[in-house]
C-alpha atoms as a PDB file:
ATOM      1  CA  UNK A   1     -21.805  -8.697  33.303  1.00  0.00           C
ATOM      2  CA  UNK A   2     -22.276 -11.871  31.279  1.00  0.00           C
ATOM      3  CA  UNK A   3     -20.214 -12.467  28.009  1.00  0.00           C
ATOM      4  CA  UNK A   4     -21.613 -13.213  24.759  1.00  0.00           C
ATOM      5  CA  UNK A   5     -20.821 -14.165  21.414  1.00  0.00           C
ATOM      6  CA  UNK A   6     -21.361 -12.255  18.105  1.00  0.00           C
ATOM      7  CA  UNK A   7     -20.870 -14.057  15.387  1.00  0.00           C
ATOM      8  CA  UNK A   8     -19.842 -11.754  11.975  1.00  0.00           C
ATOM      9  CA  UNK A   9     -19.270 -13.190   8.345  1.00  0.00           C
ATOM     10  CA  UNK A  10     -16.406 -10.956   6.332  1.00  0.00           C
ATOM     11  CA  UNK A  11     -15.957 -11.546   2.249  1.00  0.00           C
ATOM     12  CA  UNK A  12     -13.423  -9.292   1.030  1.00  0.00           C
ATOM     13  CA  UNK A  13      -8.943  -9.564   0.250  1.00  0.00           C
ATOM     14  CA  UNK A  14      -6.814  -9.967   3.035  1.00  0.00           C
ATOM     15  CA  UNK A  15      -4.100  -6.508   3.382  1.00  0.00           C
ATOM     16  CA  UNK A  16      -1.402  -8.446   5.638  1.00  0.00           C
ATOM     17  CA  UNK A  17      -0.807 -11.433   7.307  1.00  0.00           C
ATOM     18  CA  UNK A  18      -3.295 -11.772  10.946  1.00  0.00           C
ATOM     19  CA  UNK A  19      -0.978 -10.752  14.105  1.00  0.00           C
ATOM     20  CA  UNK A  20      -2.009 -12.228  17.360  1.00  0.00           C
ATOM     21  CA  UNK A  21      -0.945 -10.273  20.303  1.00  0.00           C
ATOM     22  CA  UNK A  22      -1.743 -11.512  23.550  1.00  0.00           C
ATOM     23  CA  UNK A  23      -2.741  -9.139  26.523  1.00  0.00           C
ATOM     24  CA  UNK A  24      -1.550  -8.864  29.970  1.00  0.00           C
ATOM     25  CA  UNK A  25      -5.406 -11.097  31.360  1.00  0.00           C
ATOM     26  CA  UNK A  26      -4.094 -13.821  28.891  1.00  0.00           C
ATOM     27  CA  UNK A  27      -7.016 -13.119  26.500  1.00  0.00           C
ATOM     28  CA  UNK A  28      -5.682 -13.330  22.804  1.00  0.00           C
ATOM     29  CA  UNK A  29      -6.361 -10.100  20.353  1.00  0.00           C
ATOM     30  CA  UNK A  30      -5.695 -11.311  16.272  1.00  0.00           C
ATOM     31  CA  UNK A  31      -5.657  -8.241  14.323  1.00  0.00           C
ATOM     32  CA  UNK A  32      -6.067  -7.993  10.342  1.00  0.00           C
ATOM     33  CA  UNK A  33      -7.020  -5.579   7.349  1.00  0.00           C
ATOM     34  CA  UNK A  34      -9.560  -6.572   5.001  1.00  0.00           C
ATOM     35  CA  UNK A  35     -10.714  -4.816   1.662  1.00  0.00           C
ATOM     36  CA  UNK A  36     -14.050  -5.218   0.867  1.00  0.00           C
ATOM     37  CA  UNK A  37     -15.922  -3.248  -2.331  1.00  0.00           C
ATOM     38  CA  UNK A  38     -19.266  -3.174  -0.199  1.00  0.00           C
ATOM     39  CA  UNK A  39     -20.136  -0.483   2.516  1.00  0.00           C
ATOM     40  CA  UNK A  40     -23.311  -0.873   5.125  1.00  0.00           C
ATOM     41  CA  UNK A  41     -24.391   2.302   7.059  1.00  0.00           C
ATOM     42  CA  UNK A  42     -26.914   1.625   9.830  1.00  0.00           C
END
């Protein structure tokens, strides 16, 4: 299956500081909490 790339634009406060965790392929996962004061329902 070819990859793609989405491309997403967040405004909002940061919770934490980003952790980047690396998985056992090599591929690296950042993870993060942001507070925004907007919500979107599709």
């Amino acid at each position: 299956m070819p990859m793609g790339v989405n491309k997403v634009i967040l405004i909002g406060h940061a919770g934490r500081d980003p952790e980047n965790q690396s998985t056992a392929g090599g591929k690296t996962i950042c993870k993060l909490s942001l507070a925004t004061g907007e919500a979107y329902v599709a």
